[in-house]
C-alpha atoms as a PDB file:
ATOM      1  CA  UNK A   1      33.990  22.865  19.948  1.00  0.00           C
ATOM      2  CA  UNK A   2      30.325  21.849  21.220  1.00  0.00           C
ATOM      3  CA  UNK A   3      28.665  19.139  19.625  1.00  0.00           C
ATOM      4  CA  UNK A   4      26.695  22.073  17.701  1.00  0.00           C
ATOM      5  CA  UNK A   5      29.160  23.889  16.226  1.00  0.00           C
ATOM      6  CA  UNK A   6      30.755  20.274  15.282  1.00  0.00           C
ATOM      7  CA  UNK A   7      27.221  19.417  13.159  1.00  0.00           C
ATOM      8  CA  UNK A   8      27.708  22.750  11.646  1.00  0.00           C
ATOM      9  CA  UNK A   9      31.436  22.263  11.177  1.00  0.00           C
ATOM     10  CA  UNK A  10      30.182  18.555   9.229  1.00  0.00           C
ATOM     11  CA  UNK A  11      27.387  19.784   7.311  1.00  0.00           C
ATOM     12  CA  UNK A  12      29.113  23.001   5.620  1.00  0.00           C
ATOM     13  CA  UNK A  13      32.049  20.466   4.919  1.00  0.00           C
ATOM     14  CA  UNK A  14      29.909  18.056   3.642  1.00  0.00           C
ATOM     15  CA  UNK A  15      27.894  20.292   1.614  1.00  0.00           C
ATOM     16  CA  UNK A  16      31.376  21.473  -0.102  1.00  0.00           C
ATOM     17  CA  UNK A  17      31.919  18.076  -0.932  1.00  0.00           C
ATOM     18  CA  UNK A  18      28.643  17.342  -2.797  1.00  0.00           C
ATOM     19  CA  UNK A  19      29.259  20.546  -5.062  1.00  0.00           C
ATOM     20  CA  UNK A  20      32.795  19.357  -5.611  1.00  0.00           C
ATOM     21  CA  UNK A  21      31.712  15.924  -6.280  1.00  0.00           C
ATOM     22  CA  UNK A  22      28.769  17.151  -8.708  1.00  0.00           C
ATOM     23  CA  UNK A  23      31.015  19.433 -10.453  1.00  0.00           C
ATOM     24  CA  UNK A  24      33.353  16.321 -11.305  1.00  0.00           C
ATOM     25  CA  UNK A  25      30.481  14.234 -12.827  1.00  0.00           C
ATOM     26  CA  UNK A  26      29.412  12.247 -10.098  1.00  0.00           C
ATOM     27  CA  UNK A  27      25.657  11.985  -8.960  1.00  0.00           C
ATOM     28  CA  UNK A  28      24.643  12.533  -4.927  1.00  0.00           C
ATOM     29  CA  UNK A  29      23.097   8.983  -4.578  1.00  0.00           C
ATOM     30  CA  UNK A  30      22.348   9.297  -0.258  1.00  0.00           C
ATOM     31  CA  UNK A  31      23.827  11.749   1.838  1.00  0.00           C
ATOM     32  CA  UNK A  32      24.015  11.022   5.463  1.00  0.00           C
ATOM     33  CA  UNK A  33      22.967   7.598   5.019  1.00  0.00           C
ATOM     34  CA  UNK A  34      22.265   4.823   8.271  1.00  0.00           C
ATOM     35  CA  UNK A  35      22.030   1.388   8.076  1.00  0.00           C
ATOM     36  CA  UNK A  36      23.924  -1.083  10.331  1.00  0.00           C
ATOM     37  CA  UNK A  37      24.614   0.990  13.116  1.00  0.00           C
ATOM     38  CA  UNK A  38      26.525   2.949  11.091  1.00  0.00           C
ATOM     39  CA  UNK A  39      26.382   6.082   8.498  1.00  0.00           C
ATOM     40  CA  UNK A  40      28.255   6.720   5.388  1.00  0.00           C
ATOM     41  CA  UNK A  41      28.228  10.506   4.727  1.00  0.00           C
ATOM     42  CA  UNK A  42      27.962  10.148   0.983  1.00  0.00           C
ATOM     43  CA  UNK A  43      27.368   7.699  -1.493  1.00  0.00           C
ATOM     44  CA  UNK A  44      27.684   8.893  -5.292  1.00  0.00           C
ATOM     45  CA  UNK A  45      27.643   7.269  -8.530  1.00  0.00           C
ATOM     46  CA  UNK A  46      29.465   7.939 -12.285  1.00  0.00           C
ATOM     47  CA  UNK A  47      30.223   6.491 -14.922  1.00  0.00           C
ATOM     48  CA  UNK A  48      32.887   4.257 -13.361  1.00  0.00           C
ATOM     49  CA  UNK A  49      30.875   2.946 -10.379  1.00  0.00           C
ATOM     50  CA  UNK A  50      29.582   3.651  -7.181  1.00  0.00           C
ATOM     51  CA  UNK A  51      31.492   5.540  -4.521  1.00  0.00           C
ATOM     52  CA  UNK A  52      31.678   5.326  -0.334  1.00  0.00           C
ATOM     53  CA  UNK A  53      32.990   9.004   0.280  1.00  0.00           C
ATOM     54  CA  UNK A  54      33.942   9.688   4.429  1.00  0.00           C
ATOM     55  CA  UNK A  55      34.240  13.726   4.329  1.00  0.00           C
ATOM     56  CA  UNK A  56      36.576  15.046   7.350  1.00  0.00           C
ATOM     57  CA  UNK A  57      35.780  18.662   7.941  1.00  0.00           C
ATOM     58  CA  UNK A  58      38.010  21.116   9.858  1.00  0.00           C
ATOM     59  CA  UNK A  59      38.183  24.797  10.911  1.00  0.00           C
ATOM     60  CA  UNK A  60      41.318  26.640   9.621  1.00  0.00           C
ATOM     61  CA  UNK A  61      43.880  26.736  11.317  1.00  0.00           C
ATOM     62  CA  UNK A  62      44.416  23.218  11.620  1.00  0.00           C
ATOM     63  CA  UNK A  63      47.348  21.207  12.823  1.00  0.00           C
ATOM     64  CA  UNK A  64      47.013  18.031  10.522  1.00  0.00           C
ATOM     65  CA  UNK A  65      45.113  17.657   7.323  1.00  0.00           C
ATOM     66  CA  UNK A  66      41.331  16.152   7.995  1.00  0.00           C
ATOM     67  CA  UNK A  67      42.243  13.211   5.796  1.00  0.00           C
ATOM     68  CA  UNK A  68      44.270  11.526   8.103  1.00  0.00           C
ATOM     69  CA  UNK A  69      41.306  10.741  10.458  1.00  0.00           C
ATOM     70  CA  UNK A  70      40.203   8.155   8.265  1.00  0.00           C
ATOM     71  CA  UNK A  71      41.669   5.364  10.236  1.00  0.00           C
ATOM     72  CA  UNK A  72      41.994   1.609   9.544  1.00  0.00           C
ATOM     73  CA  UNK A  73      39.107   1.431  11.986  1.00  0.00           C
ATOM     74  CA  UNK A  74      37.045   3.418  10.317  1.00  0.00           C
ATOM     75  CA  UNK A  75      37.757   1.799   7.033  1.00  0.00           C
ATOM     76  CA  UNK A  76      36.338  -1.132   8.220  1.00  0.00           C
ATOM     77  CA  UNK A  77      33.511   0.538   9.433  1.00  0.00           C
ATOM     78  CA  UNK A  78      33.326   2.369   6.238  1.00  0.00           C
ATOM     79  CA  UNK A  79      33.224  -0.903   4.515  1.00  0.00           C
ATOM     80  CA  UNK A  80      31.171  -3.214   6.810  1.00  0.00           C
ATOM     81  CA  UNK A  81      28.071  -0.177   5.890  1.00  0.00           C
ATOM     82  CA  UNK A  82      28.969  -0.121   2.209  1.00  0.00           C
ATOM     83  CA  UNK A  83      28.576  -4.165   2.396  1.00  0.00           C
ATOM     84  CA  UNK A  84      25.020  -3.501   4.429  1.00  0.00           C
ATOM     85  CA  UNK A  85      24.279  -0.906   2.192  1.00  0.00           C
ATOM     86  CA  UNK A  86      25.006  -2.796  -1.530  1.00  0.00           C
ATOM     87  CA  UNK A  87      22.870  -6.272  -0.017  1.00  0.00           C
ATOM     88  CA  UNK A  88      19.831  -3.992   0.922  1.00  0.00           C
ATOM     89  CA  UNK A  89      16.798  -4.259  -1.034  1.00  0.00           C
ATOM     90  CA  UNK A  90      16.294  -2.366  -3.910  1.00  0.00           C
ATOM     91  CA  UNK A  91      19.976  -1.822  -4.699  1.00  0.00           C
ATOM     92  CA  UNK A  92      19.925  -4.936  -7.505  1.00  0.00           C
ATOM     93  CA  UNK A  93      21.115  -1.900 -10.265  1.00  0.00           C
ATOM     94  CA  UNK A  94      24.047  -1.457  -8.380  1.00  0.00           C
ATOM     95  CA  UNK A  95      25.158  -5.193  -8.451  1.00  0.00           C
ATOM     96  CA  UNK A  96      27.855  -5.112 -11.424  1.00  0.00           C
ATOM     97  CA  UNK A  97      29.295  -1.631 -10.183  1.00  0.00           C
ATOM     98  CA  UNK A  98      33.191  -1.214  -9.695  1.00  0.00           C
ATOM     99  CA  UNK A  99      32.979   0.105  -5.961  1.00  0.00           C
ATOM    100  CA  UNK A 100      35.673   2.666  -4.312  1.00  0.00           C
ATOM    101  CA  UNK A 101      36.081   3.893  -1.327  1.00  0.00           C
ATOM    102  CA  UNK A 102      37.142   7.446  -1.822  1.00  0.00           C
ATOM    103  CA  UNK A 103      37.966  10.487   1.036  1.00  0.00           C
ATOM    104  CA  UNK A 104      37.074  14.406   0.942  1.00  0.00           C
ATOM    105  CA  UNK A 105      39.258  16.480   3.042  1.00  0.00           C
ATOM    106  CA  UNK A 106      37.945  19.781   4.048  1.00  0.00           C
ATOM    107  CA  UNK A 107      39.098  22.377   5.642  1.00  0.00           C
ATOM    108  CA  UNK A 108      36.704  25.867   6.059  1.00  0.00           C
ATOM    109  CA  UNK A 109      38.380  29.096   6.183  1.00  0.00           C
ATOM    110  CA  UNK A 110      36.114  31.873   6.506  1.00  0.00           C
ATOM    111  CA  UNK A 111      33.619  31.555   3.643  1.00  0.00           C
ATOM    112  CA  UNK A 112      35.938  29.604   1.560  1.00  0.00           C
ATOM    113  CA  UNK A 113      36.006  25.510   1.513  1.00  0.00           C
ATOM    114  CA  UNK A 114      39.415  24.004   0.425  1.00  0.00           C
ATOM    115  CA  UNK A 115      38.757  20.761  -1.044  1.00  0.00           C
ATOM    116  CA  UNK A 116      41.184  17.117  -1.274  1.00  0.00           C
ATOM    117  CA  UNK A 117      39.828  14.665  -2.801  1.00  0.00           C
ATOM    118  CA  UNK A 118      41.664  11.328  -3.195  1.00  0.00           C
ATOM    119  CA  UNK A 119      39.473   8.844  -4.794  1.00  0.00           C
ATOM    120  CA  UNK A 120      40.154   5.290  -4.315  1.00  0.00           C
ATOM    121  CA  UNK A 121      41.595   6.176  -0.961  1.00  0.00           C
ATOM    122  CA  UNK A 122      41.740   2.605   0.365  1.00  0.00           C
ATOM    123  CA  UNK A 123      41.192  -0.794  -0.760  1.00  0.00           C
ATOM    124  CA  UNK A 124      39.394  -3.177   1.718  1.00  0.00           C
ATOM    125  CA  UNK A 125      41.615  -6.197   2.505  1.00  0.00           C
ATOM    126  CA  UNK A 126      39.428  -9.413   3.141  1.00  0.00           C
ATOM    127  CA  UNK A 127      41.359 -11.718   5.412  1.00  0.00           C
END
């Protein structure tokens, strides 16, 4: 897959992942969003707190569910941006928030997205 099709791939899985995340109450906060040398590809908000959401997107057929991507490296990356992201200016409102880290796993089939959603996917572990 080209690094084209691969954007493509992201964005239509990503996309999915706002509507589901909408339709379940939460509000698209940033999408895409860079700070740090990093990105976080979606940060929402409900009535619970703010959410980190990493969306893995793959192309039926698929040998492993998307989900499993989301390595302990790139939990700590995942967390070192939300960190960045929570101490930037401007953010004060979201000081007392409970904060999760959740995954979307997607997987496109045709014109049909098929959504997993596993909120509180991780817990950072300071050491």
């Amino acid at each position: 897959m080209d690094t084209k099709d691969r954007k493509t791939t992201g964005g239509r899985g990503e996309d999915a992942a706002c509507e589901y995340l909408n339709s379940i109450g939460q509000t698209i906060l940033e999408r895409n969003w860079r700070g740090s040398h990093t990105e976080i590809d979606i940060i929402s908000y409900d009535d619970k707190g703010v959410h980190f959401v990493e969306v893995k997107t793959r192309k039926a057929p698929i040998m492993a569910e998307p989900e499993l991507n989301v390595d302990h490296a790139k939990q700590r990356t995942l967390t070192k941006a939300a960190q960045y992201y929570l101490h930037s200016k401007d953010r004060a409102y979201l000081a007392d928030c409970e904060v999760f880290f959740d995954v979307v796993g997607v997987v496109l089939d045709e014109d049909t997205a098929h959504i997993s959603y596993f909120p509180q996917a991780f817990i950072p572990i300071y050491a």
